[in-house]
Protein backbone atom coordinates (compact mmCIF):
# COMPACT_ATOMS: atom_id res chain seq x y z
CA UNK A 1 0.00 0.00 0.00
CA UNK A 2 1.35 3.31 -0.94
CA UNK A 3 2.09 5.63 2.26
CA UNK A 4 3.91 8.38 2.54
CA UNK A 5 7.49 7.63 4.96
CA UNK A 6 6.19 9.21 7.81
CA UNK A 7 3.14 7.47 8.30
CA UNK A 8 5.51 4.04 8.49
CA UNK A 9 6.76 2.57 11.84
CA UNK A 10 10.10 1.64 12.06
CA UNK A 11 10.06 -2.71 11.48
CA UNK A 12 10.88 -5.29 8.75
CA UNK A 13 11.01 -4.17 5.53
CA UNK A 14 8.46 -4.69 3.67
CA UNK A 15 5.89 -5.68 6.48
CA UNK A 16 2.57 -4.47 7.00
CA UNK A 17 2.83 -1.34 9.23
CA UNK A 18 -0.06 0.86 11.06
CA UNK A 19 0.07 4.57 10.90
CA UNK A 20 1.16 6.53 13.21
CA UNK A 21 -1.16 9.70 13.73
CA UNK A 22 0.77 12.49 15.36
CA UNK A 23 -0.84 14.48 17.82
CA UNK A 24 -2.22 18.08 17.42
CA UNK A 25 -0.02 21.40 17.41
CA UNK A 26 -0.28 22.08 21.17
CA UNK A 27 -1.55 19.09 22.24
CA UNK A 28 -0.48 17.82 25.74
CA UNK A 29 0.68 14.01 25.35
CA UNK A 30 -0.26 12.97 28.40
CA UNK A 31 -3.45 14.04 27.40
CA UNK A 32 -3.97 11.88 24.53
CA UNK A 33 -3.76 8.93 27.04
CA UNK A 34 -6.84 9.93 29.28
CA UNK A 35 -8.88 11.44 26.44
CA UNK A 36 -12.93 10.95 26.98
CA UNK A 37 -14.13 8.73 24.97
CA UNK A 38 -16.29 10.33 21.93
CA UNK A 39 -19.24 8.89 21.14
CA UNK A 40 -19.71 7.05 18.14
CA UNK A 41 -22.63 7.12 15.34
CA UNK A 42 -22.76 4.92 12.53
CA UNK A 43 -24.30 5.48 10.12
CA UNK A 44 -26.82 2.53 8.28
CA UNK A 45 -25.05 1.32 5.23
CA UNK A 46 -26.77 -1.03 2.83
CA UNK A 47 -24.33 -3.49 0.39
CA UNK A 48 -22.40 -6.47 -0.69
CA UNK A 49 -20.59 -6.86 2.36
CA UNK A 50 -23.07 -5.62 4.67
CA UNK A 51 -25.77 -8.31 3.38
CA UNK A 52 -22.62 -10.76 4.05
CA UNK A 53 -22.62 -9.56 7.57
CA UNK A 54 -26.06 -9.66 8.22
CA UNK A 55 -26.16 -13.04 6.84
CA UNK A 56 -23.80 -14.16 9.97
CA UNK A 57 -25.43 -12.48 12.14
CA UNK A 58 -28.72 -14.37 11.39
CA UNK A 59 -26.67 -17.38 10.90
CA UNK A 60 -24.77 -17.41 14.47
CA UNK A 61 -28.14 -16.22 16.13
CA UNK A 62 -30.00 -19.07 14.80
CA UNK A 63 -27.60 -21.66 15.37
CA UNK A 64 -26.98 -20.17 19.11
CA UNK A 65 -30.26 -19.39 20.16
CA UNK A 66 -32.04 -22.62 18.74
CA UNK A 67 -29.61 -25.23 19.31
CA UNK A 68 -30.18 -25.04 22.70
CA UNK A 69 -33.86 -26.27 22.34
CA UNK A 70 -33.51 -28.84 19.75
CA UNK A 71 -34.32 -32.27 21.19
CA UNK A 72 -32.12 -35.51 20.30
CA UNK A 73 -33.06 -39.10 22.05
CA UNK A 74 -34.87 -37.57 24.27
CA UNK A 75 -33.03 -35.16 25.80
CA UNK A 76 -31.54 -31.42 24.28
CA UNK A 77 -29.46 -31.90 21.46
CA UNK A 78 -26.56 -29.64 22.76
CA UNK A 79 -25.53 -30.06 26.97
CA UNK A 80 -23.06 -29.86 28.53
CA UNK A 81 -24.17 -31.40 31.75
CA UNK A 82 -21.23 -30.25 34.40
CA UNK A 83 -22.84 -32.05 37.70
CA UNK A 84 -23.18 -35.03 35.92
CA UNK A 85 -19.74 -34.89 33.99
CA UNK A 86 -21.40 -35.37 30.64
CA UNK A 87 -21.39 -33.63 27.47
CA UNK A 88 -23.72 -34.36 24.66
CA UNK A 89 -23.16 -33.09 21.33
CA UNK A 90 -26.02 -34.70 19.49
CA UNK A 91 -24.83 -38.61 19.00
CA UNK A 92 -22.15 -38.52 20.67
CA UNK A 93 -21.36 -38.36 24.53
CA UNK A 94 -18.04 -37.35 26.35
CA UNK A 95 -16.90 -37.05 29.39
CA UNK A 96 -13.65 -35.55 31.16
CA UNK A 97 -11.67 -38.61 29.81
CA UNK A 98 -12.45 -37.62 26.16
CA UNK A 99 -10.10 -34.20 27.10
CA UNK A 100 -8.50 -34.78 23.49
CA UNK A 101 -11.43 -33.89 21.57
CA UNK A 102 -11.36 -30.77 23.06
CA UNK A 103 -7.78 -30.14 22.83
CA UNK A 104 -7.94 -30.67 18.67
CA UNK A 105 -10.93 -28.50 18.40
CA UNK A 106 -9.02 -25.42 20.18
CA UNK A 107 -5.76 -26.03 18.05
CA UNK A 108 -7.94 -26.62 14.73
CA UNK A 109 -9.52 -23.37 15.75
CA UNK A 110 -6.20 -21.82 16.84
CA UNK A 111 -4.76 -23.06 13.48
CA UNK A 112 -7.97 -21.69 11.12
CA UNK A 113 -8.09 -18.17 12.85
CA UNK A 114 -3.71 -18.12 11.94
CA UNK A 115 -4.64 -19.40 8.22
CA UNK A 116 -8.06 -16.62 7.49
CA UNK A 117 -5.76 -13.76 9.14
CA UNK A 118 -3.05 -14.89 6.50
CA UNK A 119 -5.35 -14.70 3.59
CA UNK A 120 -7.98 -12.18 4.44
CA UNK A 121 -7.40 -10.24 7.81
CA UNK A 122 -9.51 -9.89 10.13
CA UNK A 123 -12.71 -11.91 8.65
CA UNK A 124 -13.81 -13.51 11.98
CA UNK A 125 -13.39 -9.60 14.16
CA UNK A 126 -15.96 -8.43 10.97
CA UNK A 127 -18.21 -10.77 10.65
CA UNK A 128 -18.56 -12.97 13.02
CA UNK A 129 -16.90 -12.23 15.92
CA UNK A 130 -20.11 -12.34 18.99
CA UNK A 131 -19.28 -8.13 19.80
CA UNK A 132 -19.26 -7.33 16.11
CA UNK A 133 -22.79 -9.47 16.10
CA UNK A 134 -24.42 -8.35 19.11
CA UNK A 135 -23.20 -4.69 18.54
CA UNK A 136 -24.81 -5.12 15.51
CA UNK A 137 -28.03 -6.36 16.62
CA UNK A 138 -28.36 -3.69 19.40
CA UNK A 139 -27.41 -0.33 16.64
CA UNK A 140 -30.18 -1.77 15.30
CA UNK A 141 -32.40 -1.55 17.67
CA UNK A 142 -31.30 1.75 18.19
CA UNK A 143 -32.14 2.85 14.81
CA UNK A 144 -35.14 1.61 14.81
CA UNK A 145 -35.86 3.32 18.20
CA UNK A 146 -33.94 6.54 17.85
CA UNK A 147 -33.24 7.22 13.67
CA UNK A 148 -30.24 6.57 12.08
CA UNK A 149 -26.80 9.18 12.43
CA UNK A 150 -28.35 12.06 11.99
CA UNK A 151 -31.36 11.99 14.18
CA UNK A 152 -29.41 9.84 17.37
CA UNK A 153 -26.77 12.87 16.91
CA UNK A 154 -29.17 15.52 17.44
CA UNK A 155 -31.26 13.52 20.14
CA UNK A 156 -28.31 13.16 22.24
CA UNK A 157 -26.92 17.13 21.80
CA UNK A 158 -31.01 17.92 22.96
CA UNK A 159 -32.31 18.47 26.03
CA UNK A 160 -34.20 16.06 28.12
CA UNK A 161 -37.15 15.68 27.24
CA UNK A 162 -40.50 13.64 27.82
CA UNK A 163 -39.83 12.03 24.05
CA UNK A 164 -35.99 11.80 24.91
CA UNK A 165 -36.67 10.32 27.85
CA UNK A 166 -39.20 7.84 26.44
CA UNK A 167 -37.09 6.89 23.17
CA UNK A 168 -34.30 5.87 25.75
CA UNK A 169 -36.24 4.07 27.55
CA UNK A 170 -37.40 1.69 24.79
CA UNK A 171 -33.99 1.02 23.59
CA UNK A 172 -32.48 0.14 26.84
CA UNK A 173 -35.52 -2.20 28.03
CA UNK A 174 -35.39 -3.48 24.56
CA UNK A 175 -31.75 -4.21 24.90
CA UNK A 176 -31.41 -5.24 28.58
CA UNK A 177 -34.17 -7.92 27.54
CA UNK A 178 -32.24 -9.00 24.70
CA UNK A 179 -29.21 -9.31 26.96
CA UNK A 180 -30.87 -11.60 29.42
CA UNK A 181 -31.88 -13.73 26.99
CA UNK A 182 -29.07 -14.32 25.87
CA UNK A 183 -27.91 -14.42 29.28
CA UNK A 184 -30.42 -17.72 29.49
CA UNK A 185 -29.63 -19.10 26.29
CA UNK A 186 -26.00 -19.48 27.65
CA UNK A 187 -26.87 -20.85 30.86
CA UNK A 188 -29.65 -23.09 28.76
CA UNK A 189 -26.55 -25.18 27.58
CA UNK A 190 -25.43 -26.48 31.05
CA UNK A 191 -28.81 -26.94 32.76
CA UNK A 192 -31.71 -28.04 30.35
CA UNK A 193 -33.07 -25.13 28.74
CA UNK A 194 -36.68 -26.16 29.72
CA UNK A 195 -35.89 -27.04 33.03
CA UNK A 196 -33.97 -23.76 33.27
CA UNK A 197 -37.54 -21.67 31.75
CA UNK A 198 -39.54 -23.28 34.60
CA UNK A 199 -37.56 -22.49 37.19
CA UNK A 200 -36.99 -18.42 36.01
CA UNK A 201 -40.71 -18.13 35.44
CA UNK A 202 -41.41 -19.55 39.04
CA UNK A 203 -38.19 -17.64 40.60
CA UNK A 204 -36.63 -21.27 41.85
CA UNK A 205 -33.28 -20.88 40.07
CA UNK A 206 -30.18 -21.66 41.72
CA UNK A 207 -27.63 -19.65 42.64
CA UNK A 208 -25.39 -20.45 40.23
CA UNK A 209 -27.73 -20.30 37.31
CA UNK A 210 -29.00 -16.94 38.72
CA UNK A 211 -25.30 -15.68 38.61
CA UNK A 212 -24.39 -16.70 35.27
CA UNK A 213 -28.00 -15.61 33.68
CA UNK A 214 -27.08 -12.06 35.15
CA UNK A 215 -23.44 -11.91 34.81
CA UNK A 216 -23.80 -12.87 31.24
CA UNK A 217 -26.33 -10.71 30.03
CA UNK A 218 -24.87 -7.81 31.65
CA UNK A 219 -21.93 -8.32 29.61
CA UNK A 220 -23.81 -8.66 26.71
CA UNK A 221 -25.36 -5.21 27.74
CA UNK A 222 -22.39 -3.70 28.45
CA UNK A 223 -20.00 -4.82 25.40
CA UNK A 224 -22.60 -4.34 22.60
CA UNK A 225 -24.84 -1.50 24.39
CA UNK A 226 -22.17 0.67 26.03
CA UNK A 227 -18.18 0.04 25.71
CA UNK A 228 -18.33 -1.27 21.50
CA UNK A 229 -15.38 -0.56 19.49
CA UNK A 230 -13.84 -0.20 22.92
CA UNK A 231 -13.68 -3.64 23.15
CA UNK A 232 -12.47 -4.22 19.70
CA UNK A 233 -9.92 -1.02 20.40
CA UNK A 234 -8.41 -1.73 24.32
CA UNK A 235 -10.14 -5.06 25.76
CA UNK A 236 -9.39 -7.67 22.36
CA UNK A 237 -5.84 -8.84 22.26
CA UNK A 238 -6.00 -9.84 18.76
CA UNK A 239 -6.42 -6.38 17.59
CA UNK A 240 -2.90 -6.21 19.30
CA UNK A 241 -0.79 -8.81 17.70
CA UNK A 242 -2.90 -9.23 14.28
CA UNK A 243 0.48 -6.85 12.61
CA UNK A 244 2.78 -10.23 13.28
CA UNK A 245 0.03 -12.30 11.47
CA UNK A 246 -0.45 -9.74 7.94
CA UNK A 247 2.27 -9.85 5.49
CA UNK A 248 2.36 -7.81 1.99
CA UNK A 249 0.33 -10.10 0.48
CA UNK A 250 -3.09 -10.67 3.36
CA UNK A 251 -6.05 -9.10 2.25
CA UNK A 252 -6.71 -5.89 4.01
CA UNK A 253 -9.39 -2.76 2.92
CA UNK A 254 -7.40 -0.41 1.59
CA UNK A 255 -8.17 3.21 0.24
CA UNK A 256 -6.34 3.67 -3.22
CA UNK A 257 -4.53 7.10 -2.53
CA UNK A 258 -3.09 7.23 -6.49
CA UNK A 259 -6.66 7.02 -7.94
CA UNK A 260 -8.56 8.59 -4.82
CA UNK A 261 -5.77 11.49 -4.34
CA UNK A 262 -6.12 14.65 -4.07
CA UNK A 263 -9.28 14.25 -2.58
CA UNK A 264 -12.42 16.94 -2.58
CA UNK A 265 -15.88 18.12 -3.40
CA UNK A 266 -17.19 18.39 -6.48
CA UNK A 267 -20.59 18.52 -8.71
CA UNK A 268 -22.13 15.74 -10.12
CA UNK A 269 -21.00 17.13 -13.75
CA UNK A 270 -18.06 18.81 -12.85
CA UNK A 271 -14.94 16.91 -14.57
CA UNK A 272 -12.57 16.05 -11.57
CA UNK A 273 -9.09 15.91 -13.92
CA UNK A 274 -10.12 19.83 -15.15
CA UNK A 275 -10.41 20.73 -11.23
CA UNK A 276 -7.01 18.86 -10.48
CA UNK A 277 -8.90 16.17 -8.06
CA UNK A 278 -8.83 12.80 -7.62
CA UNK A 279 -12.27 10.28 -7.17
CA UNK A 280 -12.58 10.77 -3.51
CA UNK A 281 -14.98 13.78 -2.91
CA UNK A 282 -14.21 13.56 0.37
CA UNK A 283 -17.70 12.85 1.76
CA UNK A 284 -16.93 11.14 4.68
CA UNK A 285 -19.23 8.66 4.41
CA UNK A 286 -16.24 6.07 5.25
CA UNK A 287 -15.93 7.20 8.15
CA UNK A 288 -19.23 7.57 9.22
CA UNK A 289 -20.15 4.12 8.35
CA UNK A 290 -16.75 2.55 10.34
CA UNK A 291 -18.53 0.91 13.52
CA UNK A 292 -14.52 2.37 15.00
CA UNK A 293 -14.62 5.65 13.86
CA UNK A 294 -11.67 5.44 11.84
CA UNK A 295 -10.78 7.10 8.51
CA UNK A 296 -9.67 4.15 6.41
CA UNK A 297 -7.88 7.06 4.04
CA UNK A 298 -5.14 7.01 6.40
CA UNK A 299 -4.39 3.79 5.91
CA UNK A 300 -4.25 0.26 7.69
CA UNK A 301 -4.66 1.01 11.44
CA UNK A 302 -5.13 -1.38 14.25
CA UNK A 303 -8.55 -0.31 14.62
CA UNK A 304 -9.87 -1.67 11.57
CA UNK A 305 -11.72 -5.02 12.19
CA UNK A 306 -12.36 -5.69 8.92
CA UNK A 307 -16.14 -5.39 8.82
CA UNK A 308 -16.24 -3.50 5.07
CA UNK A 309 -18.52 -0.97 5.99
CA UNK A 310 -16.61 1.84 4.50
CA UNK A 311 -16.38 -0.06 1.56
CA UNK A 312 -19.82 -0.13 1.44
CA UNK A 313 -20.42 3.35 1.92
CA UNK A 314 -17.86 4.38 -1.01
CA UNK A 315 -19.18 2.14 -3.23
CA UNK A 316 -22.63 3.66 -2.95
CA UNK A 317 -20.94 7.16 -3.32
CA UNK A 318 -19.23 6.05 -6.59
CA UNK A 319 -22.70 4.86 -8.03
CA UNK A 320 -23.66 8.34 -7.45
CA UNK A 321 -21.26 10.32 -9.15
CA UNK A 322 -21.09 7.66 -12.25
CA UNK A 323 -17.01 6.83 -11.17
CA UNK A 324 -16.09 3.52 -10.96
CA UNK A 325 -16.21 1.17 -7.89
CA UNK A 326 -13.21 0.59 -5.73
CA UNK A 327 -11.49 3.55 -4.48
CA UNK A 328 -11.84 1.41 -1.39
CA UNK A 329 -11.74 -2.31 -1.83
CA UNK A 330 -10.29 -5.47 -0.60
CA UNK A 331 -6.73 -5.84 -1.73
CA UNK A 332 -3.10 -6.52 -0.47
CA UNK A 333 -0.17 -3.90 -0.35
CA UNK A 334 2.05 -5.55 -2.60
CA UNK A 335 -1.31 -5.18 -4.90
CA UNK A 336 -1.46 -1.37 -3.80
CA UNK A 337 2.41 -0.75 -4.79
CA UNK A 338 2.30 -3.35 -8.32
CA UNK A 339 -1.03 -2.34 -9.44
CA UNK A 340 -2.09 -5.80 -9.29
CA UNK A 341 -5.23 -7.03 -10.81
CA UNK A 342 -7.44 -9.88 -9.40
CA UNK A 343 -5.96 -12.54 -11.08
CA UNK A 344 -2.21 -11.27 -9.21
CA UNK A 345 -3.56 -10.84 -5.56
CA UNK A 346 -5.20 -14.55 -5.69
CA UNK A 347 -1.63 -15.87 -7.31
CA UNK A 348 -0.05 -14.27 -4.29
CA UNK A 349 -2.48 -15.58 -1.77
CA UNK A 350 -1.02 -19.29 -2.42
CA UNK A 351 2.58 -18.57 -0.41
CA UNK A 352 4.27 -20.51 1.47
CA UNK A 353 2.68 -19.36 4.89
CA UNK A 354 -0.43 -20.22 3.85
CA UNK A 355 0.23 -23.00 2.55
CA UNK A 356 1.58 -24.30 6.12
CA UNK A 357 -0.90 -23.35 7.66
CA UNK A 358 -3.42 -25.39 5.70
CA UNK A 359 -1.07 -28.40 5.95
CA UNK A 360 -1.05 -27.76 9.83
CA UNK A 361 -4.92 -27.59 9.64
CA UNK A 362 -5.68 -30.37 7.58
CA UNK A 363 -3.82 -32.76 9.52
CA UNK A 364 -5.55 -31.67 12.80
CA UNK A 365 -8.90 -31.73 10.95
CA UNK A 366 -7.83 -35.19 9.81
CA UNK A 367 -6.54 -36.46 12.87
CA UNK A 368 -9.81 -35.39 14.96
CA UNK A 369 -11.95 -36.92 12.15
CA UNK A 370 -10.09 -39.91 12.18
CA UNK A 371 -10.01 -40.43 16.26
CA UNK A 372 -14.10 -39.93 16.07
CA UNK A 373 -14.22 -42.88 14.11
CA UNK A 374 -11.94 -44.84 15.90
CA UNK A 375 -13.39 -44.07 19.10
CA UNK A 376 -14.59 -46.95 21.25
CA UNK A 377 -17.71 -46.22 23.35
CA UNK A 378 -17.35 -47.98 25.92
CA UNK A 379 -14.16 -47.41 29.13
CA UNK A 380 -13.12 -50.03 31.76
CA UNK A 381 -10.52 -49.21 34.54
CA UNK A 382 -9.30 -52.61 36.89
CA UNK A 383 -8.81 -52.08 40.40
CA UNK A 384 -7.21 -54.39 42.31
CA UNK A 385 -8.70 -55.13 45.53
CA UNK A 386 -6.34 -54.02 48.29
CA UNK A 387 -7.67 -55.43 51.18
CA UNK A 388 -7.08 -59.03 49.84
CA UNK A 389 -4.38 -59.64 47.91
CA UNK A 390 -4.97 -63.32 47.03
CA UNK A 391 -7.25 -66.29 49.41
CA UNK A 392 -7.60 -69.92 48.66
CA UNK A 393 -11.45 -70.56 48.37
CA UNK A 394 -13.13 -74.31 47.65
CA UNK A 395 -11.44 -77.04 45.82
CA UNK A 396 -7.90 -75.26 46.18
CA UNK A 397 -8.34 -73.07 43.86
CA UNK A 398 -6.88 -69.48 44.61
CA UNK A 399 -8.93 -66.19 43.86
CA UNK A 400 -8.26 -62.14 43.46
CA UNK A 401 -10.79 -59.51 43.73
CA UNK A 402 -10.68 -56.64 41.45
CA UNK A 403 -13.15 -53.97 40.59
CA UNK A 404 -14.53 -52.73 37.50
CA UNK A 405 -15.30 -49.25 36.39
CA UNK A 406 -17.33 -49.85 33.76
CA UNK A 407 -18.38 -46.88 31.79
CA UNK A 408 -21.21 -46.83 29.02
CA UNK A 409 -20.63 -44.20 26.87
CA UNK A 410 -23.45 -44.50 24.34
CA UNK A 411 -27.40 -43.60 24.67
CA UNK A 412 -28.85 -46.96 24.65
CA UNK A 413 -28.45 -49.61 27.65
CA UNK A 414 -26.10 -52.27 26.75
CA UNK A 415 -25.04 -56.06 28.33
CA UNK A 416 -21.29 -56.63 28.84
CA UNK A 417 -20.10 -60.27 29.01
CA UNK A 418 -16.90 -60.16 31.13
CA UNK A 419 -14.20 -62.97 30.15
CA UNK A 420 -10.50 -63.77 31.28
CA UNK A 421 -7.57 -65.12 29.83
CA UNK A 422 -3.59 -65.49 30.28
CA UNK A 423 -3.16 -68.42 32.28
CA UNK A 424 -4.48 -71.60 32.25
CA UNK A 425 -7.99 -72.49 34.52
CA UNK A 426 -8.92 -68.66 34.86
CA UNK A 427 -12.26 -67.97 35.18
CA UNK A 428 -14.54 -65.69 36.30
CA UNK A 429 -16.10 -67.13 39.73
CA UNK A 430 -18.93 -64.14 39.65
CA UNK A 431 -21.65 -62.97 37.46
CA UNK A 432 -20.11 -62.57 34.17
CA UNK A 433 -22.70 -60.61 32.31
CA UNK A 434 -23.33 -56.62 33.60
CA UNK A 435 -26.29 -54.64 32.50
CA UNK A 436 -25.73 -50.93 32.30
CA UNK A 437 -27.80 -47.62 32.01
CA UNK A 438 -27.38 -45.49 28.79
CA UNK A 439 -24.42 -42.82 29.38
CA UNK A 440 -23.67 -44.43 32.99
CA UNK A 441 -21.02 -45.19 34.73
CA UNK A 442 -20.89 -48.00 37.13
CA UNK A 443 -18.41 -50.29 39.50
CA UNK A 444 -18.57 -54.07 39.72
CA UNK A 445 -16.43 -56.05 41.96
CA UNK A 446 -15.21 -59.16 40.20
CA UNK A 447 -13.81 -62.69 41.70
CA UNK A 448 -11.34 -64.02 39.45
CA UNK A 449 -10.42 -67.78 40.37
CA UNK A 450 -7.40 -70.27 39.14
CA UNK A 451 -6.73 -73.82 40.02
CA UNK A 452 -3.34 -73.92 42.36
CA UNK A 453 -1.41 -76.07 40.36
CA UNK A 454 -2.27 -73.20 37.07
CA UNK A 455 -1.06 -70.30 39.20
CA UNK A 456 3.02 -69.67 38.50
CA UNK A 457 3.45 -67.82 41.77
CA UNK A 458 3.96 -64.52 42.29
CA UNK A 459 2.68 -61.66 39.84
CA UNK A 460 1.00 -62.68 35.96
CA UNK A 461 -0.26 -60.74 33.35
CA UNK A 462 -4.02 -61.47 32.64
CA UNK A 463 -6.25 -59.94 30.75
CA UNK A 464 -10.01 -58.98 31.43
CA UNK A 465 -12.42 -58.68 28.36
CA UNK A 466 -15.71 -56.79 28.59
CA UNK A 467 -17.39 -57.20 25.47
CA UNK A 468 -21.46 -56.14 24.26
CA UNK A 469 -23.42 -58.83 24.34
CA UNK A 470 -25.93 -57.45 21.29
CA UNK A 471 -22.99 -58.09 18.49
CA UNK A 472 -22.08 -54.61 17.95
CA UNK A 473 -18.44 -55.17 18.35
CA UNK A 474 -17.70 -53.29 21.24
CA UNK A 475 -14.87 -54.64 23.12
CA UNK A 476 -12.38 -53.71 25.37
CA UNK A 477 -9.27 -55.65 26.67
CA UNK A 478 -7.75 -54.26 29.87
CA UNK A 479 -4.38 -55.67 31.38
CA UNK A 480 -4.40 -57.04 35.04
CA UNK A 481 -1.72 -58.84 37.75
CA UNK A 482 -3.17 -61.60 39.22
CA UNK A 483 -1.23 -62.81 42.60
CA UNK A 484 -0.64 -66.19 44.01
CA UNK A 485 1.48 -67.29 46.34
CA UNK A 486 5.06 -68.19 45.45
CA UNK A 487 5.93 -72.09 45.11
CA UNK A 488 9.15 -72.93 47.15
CA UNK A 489 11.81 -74.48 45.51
CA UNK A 490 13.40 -78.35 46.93
């Protein structure tokens, strides 16, 4: 991207730099530091991008508020059932053992945030990124409460009036009871969602749920009603380190100073090249649009989450005046500085970062895929029983005592058959068939007997078998010691 030297930081050459915007003639520094917030107004923008956006939006609210009531075997489709140590995720149930799973999902998501950051910026912070979406939702319920720019502008500058007073009353009820919803949708996905209704609407929550339900929605208040791009500006780290992730060749939205400079107004008719101007008329509607309240002309700044807005706004501008679109578009700065077309930024977007990255990705991807499949729904632990070692019982044969934690890890009640092997004679001197629950966990002590001339002495590897007795296949083949006493020697 084309900048002028003293808008670049000092750093690699080459790399992807953010502006630095000195302070006013006179200005105190220190002063810049504590500086009141200003209020910001966007504007409403209607486009390409912004139908993109609003497309997540419904997308992520549907998925988030209606998964949580979707029933599956009798039960809700998505819970994550902390008291009872269970997590259901439609067919499947795990519990803290199954750790793993959740340890490839963070690094594939990890992983996918690195490789869309390499290729296109910051995609998730515009689009679907839960402040950008409930920030979204809530300007516009303010717009449809309060006007768009203009009229929320001169509302706030007005006195207080009975209308002022009334307008902000609807928005903030409307908002506070969108934020407690939420609030309960959240809470909806570790206690049953209907169990969870019954108890709000006859005030027997528990403490906990009351906590979260509140604590949650109150952020959700706070981040998307109040604080905004402060979150995206001071609270987010990623708008922090996201200059180590861009190279010359990510995707950013970038204002094209060649074609755009020197920017100012103009009539419809007038001929811009006759009055020494470039194609910006310097309207401002870029910046009014940016949920941040930056001027994209001044190039790529930390700010920026991506969301296109501004590139919305120009667009619409351009249509006006009959100039073509793009004077703000998606591009890369080697694109900016080569005049790239295209057909050059999409050849550059195949480099060898990405290309790690996706290598990275895909194996994870491929790994967790491949450990889902391979996964064995059913657990046993042996547990030697400590308080006797090893006791000669009837007919001289010699016995251990072990305990099972059996653990049924699918929705339907299953039989286990229980068998031994390893040494000659062993059996199983109990019950050898267990029922258990669906998604249960259960312990069964187990005699395990051997004839005394079978038994070696001493400590042998045996092995107990637990296997469904409905000829699914599920099996599972745990490794024991059985002890007997040692045979002396003549």
């Amino acid at each position: 991207m084309n900048r002028p030297a003293e808008d670049r930081q000092a750093g690699a050459p080459g790399a992807p730099v953010l502006p630095l915007r000195p302070a006013p003639a006179g200005a105190d520094p220190d002063q810049a530091l504590f500086e009141v917030r200003k209020k910001i107004y966007p504007r409403a923008v209607h486009g390409w991008f912004a139908g993109w956006r609003w497309a997540l939006v419904w997308l992520t609210q549907v998925v988030f508020y209606g998964l949580a009531w979707l029933p599956w075997n009798d039960r809700q489709a998505v819970l994550f059932d902390l008291a009872a140590r269970k997590f259901y995720i439609f067919g499947f149930v795990f519990w803290p053992q199954d750790f793993i799973y959740l340890t490839l999902l963070l690094v594939t998501c990890a992983i996918s945030l690195f490789l869309f950051t390499a290729v296109a910026g910051r995609l998730w912070c515009g689009y679907a990124c839960p402040q950008t979406v409930y920030t979204e939702i809530f300007l516009w319920i303010e717009r449809k409460i309060e006007g768009d720019r203009g009229a929320r502008t001169k509302l706030d500058a007005g006195p207080l009036t009975g209308r002022k007073a009334g307008l902000k009353a609807a928005k903030h009820a409307s908002w506070v009871a969108l934020a407690f919803w939420t609030g309960f949708t959240f809470v909806g996905y570790f206690t049953p969602i209907r169990e969870l209704g019954h108890e709000v609407l006859t005030f027997t929550t528990g403490p906990w749920e009351t906590f979260w339900i509140c604590f949650y929605g109150f952020a959700t208040y706070g981040n998307a009603g109040w604080m905004r791009e402060q979150v995206c500006k001071y609270m987010c780290p990623y708008a922090r380190f996201q200059g180590a992730m861009f190279d010359r060749d990510t995707l950013i939205i970038a204002y094209d100073r060649e074609r755009g400079e020197p920017r100012g107004a103009r009539g419809k008719k007038a001929d811009p090249k006759s009055l020494g101007l470039g194609a910006c008329v310097d309207c401002e509607i870029c910046v009014q649009v940016c949920p941040t309240g930056i001027d994209i002309r001044n190039g790529l700044q930390y700010e920026c989450i991506g969301c296109a807005a501004c590139i919305d706004g120009c667009d619409q501008v351009m249509d006006k005046m009959g100039y073509p679109r793009g004077l703000i578009r998606y591009s890369t700065e080697h694109a900016m500085q080569d005049h790239l077309g295209a057909k050059g930024i999409l050849k550059h977007i195949v480099r060898p970062r990405t290309l790690v990255y996706l290598a990275i990705l895909g194996t994870v991807v491929t790994a967790a895929i491949v450990a889902l499949s391979m996964r064995v729904p059913l657990k046993v632990d042996v547990i030697r029983d400590r308080g006797a070692l090893v006791r000669e019982v009837e007919d001289g044969q010699l016995e251990n005592v072990y305990r099972l934690q059996v653990m049924n890890a699918t929705e339907s009640p299953r039989k286990y058959r229980i068998t031994v092997d390893g040494l000659p004679g062993l059996r199983v001197a109990t019950d050898p068939v267990i029922d258990m629950p669906a998604a249960a966990t259960r312990a069964f002590p187990i005699r395990i007997r051997i004839p005394a001339e079978s038994a070696g002495g001493g400590s042998q590897k045996i092995w107990i078998s637990v296997t469904a007795d409905d000829g699914s296949g599920i099996h599972v083949r745990e490794a024991a010691a059985f002890l007997s006493p040692k045979k002396e020697q003549n």
